[in-house]
Protein backbone atom coordinates (compact mmCIF):
# COMPACT_ATOMS: atom_id res chain seq x y z
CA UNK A 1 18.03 6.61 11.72
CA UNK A 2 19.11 10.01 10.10
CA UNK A 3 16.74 13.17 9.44
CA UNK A 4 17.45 12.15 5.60
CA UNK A 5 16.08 8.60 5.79
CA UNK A 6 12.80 10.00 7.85
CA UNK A 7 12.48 12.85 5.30
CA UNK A 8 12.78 10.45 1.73
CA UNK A 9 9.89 8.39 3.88
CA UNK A 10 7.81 11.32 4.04
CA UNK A 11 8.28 11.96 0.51
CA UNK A 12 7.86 8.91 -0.45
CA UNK A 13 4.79 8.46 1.66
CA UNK A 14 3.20 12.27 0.42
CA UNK A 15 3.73 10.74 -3.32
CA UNK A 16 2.04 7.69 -2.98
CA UNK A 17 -1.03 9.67 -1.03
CA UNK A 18 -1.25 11.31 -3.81
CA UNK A 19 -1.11 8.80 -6.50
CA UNK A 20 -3.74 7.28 -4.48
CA UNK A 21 -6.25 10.40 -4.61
CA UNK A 22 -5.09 10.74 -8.43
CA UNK A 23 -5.83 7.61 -9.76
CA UNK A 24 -9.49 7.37 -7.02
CA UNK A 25 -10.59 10.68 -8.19
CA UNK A 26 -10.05 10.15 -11.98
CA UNK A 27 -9.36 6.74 -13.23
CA UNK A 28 -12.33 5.08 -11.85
CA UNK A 29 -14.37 5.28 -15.29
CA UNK A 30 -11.43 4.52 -17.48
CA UNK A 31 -9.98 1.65 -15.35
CA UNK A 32 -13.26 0.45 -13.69
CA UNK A 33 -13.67 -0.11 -9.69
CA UNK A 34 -12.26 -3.29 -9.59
CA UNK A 35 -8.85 -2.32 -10.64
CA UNK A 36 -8.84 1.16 -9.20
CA UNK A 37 -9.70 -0.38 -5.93
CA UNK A 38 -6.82 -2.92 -6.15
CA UNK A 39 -4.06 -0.35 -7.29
CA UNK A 40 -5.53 1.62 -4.09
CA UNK A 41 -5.07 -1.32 -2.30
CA UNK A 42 -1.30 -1.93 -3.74
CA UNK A 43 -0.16 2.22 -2.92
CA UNK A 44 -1.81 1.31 0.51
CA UNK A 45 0.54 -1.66 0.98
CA UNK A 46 3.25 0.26 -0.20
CA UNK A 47 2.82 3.06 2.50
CA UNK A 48 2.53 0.14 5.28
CA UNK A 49 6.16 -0.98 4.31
CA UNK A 50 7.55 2.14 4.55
CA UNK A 51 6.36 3.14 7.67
CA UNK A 52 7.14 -0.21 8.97
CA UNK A 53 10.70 -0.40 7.64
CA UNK A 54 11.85 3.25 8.36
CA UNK A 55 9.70 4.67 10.99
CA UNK A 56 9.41 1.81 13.19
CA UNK A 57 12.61 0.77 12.52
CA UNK A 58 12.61 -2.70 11.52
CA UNK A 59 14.90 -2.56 8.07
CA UNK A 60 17.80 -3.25 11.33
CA UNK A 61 15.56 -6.48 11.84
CA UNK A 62 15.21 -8.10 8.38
CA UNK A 63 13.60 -10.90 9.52
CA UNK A 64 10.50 -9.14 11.63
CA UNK A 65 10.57 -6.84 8.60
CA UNK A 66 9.76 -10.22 6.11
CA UNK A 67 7.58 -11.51 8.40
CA UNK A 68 5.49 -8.58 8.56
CA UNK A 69 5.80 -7.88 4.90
CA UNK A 70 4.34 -11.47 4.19
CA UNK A 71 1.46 -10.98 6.35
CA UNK A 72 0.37 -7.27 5.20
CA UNK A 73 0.87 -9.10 1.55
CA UNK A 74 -1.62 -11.97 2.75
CA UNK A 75 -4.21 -9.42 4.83
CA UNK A 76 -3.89 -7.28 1.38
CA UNK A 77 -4.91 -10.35 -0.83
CA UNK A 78 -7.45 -10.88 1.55
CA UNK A 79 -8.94 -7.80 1.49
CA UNK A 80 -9.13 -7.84 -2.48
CA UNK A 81 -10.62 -10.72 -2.25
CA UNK A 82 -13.53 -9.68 -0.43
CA UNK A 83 -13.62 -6.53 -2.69
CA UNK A 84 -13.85 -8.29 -6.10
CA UNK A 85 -16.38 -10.54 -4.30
CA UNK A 86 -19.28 -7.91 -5.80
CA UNK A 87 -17.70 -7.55 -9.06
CA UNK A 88 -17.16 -11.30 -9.60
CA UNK A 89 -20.70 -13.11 -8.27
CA UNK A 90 -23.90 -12.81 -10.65
C-alpha cells in the first residue's frame, strides 16, 4: 500500500464527509427526512468500503472484501428499514 493510495482514501473519505454534512444541513426540507436519511445512509456505506478496502487492506483479498461488502449492504438495508419504519406506519 503506497502513500498515494492512503492519501486518494483520505480524499475520498474528506469528500464524502462532506457531502454528508451538505446534503444533512440543507436538503432536509427540499428532499424530506426519509430520503436525506437514506442518501446519509448510502455516503456512510460508501466510507465503510473504503476504509475496508484500502486501509485495512482487503482489496489484496477480494473475496473477504465481497463478503464484507454484502453484509455492510444487508446491515445498511437493515438499518433503512428501521428508519422509514416512522415515515411509513400511520
Amino acid at each position: 500500500m503506497t502513500f498515494d493510495t492512503i492519501t486518494r482514501a483520505w480524499f475520498g473519505l474528506l469528500f464524502l464527509s462532506a457531502a454528508s454534512v451538505l446534503i444533512a444541513a440543507g436538503f432536509t426540507e427540499t428532499l424530506g427526512a426519509g430520503a436525506t436519511g437514506g442518501l446519509v445512509l448510502v455516503f456512510a456505506w460508501m466510507k465503510a468500503r473504503v476504509i475496508l478496502s484500502r486501509y485495512l487492506g482487503l482489496f489484496q483479498a477480494p473475496v473477504w472484501l465481497s463478503g464484507f461488502n454484502w453484509a455492510l449492504g444487508l446491515f445498511c438495508l437493515l438499518l433503512l428499514g428501521l428508519f422509514l419504519i416512522p415515515e411509513i406506519s400511520p
